[in-house]
Protein backbone atom coordinates (compact mmCIF):
# COMPACT_ATOMS: atom_id res chain seq x y z
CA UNK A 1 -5.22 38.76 -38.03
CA UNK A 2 -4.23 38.27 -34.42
CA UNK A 3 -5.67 40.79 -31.23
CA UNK A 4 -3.74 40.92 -27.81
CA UNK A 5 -4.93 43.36 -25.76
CA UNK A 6 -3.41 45.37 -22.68
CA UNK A 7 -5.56 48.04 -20.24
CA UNK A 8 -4.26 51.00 -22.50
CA UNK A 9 -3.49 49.55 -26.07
CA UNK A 10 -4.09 46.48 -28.71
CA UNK A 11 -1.35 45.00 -30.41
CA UNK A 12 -1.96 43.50 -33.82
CA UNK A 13 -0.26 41.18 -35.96
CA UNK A 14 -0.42 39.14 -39.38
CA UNK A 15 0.79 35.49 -37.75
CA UNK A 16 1.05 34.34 -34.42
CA UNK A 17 3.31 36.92 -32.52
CA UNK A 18 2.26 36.55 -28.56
CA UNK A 19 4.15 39.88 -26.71
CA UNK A 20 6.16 39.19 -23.98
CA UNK A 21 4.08 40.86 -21.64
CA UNK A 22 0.55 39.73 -22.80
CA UNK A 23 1.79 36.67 -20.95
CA UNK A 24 2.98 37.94 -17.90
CA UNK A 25 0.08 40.37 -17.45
CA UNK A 26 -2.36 37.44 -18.42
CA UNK A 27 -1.07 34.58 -15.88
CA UNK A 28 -0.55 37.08 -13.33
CA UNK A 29 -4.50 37.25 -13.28
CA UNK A 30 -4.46 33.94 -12.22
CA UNK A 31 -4.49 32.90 -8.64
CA UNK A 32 -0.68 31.55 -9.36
CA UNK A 33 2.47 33.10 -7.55
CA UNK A 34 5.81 31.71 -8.18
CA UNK A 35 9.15 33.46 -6.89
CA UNK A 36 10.97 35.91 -8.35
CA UNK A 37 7.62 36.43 -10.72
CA UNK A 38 8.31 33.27 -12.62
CA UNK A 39 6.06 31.65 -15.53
CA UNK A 40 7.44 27.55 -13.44
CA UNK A 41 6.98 26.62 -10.43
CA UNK A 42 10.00 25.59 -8.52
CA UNK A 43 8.93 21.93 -7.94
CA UNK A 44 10.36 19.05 -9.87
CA UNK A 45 7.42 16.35 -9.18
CA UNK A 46 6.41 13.66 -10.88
CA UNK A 47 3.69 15.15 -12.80
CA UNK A 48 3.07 18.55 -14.21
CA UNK A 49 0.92 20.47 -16.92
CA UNK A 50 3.24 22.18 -19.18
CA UNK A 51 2.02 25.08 -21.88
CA UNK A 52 4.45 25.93 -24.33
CA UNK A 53 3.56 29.38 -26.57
CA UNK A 54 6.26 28.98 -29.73
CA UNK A 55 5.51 32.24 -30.91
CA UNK A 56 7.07 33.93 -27.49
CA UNK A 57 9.54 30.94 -27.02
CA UNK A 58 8.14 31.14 -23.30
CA UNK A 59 6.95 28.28 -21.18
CA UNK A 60 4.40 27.95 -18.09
CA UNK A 61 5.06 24.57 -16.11
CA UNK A 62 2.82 23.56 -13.19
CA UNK A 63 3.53 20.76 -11.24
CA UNK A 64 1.16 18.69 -9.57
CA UNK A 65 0.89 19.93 -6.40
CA UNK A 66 0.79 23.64 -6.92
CA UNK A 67 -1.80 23.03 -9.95
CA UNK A 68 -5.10 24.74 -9.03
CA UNK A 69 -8.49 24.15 -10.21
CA UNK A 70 -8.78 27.02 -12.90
CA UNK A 71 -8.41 26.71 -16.37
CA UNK A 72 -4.53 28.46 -17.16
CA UNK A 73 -4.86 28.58 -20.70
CA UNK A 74 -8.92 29.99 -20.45
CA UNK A 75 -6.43 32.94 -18.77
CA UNK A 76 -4.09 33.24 -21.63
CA UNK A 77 -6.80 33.36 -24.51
CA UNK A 78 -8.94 35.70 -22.57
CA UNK A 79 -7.66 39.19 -23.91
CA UNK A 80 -6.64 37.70 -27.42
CA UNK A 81 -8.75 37.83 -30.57
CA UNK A 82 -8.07 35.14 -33.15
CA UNK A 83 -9.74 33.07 -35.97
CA UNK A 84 -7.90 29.67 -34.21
CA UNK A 85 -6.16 30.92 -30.67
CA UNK A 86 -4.95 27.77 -30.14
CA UNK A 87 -2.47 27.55 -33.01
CA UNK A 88 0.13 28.88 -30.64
CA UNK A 89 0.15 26.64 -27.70
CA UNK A 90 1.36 23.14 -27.00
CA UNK A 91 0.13 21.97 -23.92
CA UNK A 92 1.13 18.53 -22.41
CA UNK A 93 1.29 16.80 -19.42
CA UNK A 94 4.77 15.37 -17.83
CA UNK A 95 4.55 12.51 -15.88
CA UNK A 96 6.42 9.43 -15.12
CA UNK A 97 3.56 7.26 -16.08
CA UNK A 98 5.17 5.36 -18.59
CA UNK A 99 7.33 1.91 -19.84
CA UNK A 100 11.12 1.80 -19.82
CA UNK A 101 11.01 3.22 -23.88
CA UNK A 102 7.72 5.35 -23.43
CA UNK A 103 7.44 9.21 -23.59
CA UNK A 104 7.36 11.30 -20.32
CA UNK A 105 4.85 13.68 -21.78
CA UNK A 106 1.55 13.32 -22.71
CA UNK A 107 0.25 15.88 -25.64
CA UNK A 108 -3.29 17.79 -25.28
CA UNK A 109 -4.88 18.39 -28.39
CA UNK A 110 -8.79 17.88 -30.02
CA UNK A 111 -11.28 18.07 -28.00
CA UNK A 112 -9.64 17.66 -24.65
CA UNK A 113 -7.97 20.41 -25.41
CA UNK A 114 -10.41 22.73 -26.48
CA UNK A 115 -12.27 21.65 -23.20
CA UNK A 116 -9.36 22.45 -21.15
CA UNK A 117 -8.83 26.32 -23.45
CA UNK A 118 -12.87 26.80 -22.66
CA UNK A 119 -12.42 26.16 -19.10
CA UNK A 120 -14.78 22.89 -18.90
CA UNK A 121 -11.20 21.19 -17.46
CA UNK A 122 -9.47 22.96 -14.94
CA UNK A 123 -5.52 22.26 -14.63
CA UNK A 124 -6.24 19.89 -11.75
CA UNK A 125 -8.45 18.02 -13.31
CA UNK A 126 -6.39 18.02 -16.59
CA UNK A 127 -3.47 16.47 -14.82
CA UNK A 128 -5.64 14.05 -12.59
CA UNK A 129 -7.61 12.90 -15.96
CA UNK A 130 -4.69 12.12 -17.85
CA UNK A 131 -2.92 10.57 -15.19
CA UNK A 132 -5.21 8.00 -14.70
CA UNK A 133 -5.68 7.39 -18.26
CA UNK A 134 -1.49 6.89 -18.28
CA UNK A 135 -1.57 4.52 -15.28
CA UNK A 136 -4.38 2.55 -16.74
CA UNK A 137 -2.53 2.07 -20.05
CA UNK A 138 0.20 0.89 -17.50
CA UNK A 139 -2.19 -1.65 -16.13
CA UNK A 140 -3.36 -3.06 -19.68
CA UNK A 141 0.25 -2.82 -21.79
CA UNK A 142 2.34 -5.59 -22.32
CA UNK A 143 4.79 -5.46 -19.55
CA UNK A 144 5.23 -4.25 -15.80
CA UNK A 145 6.61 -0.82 -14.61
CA UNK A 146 7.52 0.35 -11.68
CA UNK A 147 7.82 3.98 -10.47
CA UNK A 148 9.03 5.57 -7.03
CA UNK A 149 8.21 9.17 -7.36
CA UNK A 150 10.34 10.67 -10.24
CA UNK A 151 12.09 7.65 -10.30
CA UNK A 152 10.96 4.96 -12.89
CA UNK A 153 12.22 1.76 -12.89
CA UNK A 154 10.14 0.29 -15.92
CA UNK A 155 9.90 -3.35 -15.63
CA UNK A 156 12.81 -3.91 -13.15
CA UNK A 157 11.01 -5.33 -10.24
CA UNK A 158 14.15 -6.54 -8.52
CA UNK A 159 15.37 -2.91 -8.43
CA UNK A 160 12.16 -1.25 -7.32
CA UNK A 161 11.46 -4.02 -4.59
CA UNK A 162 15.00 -3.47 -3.18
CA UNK A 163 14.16 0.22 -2.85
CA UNK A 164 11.03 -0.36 -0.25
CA UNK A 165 10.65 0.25 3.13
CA UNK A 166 8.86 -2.58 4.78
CA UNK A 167 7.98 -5.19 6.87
CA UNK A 168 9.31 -8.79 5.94
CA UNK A 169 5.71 -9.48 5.49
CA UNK A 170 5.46 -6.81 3.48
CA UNK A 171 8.13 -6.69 1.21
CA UNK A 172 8.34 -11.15 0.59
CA UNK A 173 4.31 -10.87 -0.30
CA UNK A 174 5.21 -8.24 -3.03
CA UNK A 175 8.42 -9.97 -4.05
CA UNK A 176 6.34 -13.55 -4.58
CA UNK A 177 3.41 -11.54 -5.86
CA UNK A 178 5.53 -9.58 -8.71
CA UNK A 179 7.41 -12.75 -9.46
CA UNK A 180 4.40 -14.80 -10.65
CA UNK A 181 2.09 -11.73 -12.32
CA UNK A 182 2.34 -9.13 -14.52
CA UNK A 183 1.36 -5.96 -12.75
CA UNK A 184 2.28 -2.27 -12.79
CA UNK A 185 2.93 0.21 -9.33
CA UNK A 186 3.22 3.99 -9.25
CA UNK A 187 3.68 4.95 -5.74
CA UNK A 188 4.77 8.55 -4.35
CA UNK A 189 7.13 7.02 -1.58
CA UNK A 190 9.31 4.04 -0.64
CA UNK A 191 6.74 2.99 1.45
CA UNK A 192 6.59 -1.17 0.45
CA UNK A 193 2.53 -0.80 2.74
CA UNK A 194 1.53 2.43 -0.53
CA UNK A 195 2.77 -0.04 -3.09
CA UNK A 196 0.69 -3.14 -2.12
CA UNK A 197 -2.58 -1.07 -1.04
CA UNK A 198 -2.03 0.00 -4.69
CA UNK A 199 -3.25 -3.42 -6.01
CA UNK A 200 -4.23 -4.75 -2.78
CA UNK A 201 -8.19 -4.49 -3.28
CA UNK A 202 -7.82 -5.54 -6.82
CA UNK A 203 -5.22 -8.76 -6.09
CA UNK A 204 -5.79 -9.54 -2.74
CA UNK A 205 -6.33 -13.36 -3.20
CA UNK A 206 -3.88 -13.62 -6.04
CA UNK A 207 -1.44 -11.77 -3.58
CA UNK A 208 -2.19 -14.36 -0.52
CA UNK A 209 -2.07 -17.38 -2.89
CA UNK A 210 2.00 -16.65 -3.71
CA UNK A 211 2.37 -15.11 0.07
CA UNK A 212 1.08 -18.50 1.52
CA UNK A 213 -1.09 -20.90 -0.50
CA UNK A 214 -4.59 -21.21 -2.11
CA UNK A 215 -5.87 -23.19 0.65
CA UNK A 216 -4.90 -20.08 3.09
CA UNK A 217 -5.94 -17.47 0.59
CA UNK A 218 -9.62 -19.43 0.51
CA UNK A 219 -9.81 -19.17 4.39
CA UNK A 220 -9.10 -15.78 4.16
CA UNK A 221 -12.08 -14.74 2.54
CA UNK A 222 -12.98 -11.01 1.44
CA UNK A 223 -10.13 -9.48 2.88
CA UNK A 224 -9.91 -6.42 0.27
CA UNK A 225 -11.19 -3.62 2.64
CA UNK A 226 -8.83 -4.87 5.55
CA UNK A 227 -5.80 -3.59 6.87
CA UNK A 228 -3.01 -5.69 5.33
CA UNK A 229 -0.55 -5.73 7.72
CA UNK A 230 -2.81 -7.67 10.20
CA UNK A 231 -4.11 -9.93 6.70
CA UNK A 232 -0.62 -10.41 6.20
CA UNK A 233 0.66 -11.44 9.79
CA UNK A 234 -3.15 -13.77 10.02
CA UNK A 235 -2.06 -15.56 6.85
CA UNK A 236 1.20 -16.57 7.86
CA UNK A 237 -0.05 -17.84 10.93
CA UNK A 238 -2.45 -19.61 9.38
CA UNK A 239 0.09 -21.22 6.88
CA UNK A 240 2.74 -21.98 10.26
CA UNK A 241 -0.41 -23.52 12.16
CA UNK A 242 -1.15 -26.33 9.31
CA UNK A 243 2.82 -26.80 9.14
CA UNK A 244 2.99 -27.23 12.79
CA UNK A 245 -0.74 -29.65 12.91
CA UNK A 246 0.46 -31.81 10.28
CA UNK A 247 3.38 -32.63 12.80
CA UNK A 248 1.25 -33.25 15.57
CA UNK A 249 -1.42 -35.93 16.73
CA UNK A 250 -4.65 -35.39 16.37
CA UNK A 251 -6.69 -36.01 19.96
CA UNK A 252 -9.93 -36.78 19.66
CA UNK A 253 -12.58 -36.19 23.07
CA UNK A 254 -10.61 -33.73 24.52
CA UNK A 255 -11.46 -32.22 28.22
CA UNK A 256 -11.33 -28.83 28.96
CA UNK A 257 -7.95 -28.92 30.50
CA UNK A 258 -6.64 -31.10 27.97
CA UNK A 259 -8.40 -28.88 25.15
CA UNK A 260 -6.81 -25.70 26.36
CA UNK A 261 -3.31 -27.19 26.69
CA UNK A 262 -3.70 -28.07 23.29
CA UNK A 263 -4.97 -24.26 22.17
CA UNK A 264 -1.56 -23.23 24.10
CA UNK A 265 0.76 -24.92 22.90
CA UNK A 266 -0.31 -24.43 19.19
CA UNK A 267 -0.26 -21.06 19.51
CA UNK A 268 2.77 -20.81 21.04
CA UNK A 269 4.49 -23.12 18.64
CA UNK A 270 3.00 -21.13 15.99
CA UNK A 271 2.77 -17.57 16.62
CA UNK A 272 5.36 -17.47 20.16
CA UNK A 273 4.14 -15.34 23.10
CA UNK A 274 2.10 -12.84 21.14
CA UNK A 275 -0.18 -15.41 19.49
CA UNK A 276 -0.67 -17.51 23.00
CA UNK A 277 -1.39 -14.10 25.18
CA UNK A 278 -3.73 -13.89 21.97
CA UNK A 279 -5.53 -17.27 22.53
CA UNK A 280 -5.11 -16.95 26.76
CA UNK A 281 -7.48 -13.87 26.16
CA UNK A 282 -9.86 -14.96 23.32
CA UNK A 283 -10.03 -18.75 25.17
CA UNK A 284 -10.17 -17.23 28.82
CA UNK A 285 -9.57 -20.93 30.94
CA UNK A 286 -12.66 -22.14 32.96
CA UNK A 287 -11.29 -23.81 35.60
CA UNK A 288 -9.00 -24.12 38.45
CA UNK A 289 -6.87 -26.53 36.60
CA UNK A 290 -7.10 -24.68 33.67
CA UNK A 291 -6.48 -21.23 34.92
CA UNK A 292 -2.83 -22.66 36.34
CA UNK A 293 -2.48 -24.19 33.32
CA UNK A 294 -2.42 -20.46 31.63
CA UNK A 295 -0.22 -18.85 34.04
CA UNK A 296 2.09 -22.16 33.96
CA UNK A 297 2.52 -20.95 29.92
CA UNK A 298 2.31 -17.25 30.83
CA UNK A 299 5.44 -17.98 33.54
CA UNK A 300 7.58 -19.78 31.00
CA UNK A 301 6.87 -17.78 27.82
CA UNK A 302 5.67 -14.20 29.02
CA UNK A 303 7.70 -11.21 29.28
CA UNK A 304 4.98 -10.37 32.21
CA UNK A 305 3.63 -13.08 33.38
CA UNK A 306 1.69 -11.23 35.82
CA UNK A 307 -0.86 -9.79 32.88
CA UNK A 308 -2.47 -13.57 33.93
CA UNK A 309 -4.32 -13.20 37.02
CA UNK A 310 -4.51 -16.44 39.39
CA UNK A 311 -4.95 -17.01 42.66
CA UNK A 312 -2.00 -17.93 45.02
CA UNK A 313 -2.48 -21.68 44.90
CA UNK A 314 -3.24 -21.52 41.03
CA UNK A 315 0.45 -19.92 40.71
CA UNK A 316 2.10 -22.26 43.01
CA UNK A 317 0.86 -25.32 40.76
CA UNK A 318 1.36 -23.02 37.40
CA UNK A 319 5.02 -22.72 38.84
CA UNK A 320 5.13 -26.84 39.22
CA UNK A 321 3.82 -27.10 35.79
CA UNK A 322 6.25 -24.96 33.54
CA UNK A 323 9.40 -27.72 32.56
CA UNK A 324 6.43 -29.62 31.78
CA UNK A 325 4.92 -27.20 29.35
CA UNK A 326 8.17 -26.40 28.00
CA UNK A 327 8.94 -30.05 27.23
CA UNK A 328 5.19 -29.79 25.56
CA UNK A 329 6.11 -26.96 23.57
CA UNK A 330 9.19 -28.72 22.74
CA UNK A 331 7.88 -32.07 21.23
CA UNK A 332 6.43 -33.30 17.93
CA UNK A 333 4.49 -36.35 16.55
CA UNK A 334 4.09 -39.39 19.19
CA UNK A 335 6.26 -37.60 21.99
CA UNK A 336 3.77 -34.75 22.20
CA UNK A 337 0.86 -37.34 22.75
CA UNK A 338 3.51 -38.41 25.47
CA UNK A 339 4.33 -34.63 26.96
CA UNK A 340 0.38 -34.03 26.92
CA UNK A 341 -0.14 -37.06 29.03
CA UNK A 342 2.45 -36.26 31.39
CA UNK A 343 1.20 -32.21 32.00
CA UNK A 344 -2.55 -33.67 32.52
CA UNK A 345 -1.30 -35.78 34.86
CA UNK A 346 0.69 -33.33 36.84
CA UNK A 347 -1.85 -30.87 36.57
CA UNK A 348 -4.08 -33.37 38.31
CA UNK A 349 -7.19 -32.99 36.69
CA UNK A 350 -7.88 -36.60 35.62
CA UNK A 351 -8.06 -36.25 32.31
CA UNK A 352 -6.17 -38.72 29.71
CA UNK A 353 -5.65 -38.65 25.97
């Protein structure tokens, strides 16, 4: 024997038999209001708790977003008497959490969903729960998938790569990341800087290793917590500067003049006039020699060479000294030992290497 009752009657029956407008005038207790006095929402998201009653042929769908944190079904049950009052619902979750062959919905049944009926689960919580059970069973399963949204790619990383929004940085560290390991991204947007943070804390060193190289990665250090646009653009950097060392000699007892020429035109070989307004500011120049050595760099590489402050005679011999930089910039193995001798001595400092 099954109970449903209204304000002003009971309806009985022998087998599960749900009226019509038991549902309607139980849902519309809850704190849900969908147009046109609908039993769906409108949305078509990527997730969404679904209750199906097969006696009424009637279905509630909730997506993601508009789910709220009551218990729908503890509303559906409330004014019904049965021995099991569950027999008549199928409740599952929708989702795109799944491989290239897997099911898009997730069935509710046992104890989860007698929690869920008793309202110890609320439909937020269902979704969230199972969610990230689904993407965890991503993580572990055999192969990669990708998803965008409401759009899953399964294990086509090719396809969901070409569908970011990036930087370079950002898009070659995925593409060399995804290449060499078996991993799994659900992301809500085409947004390449959402799909690395999604294994970012998680990968960071395996991700660095294929962006640059384990040496670089080491040097790194603990980089999970930090932003990984700048990690990114520091790595690189680091990867150009050993390129560019390796082609230059190494001088050892190195004045201050001849040091920060050095510092310079590294940086500016390496990272161009960001990275050597960079090192102008973190290795401020000491000297009178040194300080027209800056502006001498600033005037030939700077947009605005005035963001170097020097005094007038420091920017007439910065002014003297800038083919000279340039052809120091310019030169590799024994012909920058050659260009560094020839800026010291036109800087006039005295020093030698």
């Amino acid at each position: 024997l099954l109970l449903y009752s209204f304000d002003d009657e009971l309806v009985c029956s022998n087998y599960p038999n749900m009226p019509e407008d038991y549902i309607y005038d139980t849902f519309w207790e809850s704190p849900y209001e969908f147009p046109n006095d609908e039993l769906e929402c409108p949305h078509n998201k990527e997730a969404a708790l679904v209750i199906d009653i097969k006696s009424a042929k009637r279905r509630i769908r909730i997506c993601k977003n508009c789910a709220k944190d009551v218990s729908t079904m503890q509303y559906l049950i409330s004014r019904m008497i049965a021995e099991r009052p569950l027999d008549d619902f199928e409740v599952s979750i929708e989702h795109n959490y799944h491989s290239k062959d897997g099911s898009s919905a997730e069935r509710i049944e046992g104890d989860l969903l007698k929690s869920y009926a008793y309202g110890k689960l609320t439909d937020v919580q269902l979704i969230k729960q199972v969610l990230k059970e689904r993407l965890g069973a991503l993580k572990e399963g055999a192969e990669s998938t990708f998803v965008i949204g409401e759009r899953n790619f399964g294990s086509d990383s090719a396809a969901f790569i070409s569908s970011l929004k990036g930087t370079q940085d950002e898009i070659e560290a995925l593409t060399r990341y995804l290449a060499q390991y078996k991993d799994s991204i659900v992301i809500q947007t085409e947004r390449a800087s959402e799909a690395l943070t999604s294994v970012w804390e998680s990968s960071y060193r395996e991700i660095l290793e294929c962006f640059t190289s384990a040496e670089t990665a080491e040097k790194m250090g603990d980089v999970g917590k930090k932003n990984i646009q700048a990690v990114l653009a520091d790595a690189r950097r680091i990867e150009r500067s050993k390129d560019v060392v390796k082609t230059l000699p190494e001088f050892k007892h190195m004045g201050d003049v001849t040091k920060t020429a050095d510092t310079y035109a590294k940086a500016m070989k390496v990272g161009g006039a960001e990275l050597l307004m960079e090192e102008i500011s973190k290795v401020p120049p000491r000297n009178y020699h040194a300080r027209a050595l800056a502006k001498g760099f600033a005037l030939a590489y700077v947009e605005n060479p005035d963001t170097v402050k020097s005094t007038a005679e420091e920017a007439d011999l910065a002014q003297f000294l800038v083919p000279f930089i340039r052809d120091l910039v310019d030169s590799v193995g024994d012909e920058y030992r050659h260009k560094m001798s020839t800026l010291l001595t036109a800087t006039g400092c005295g020093e030698t290497v």
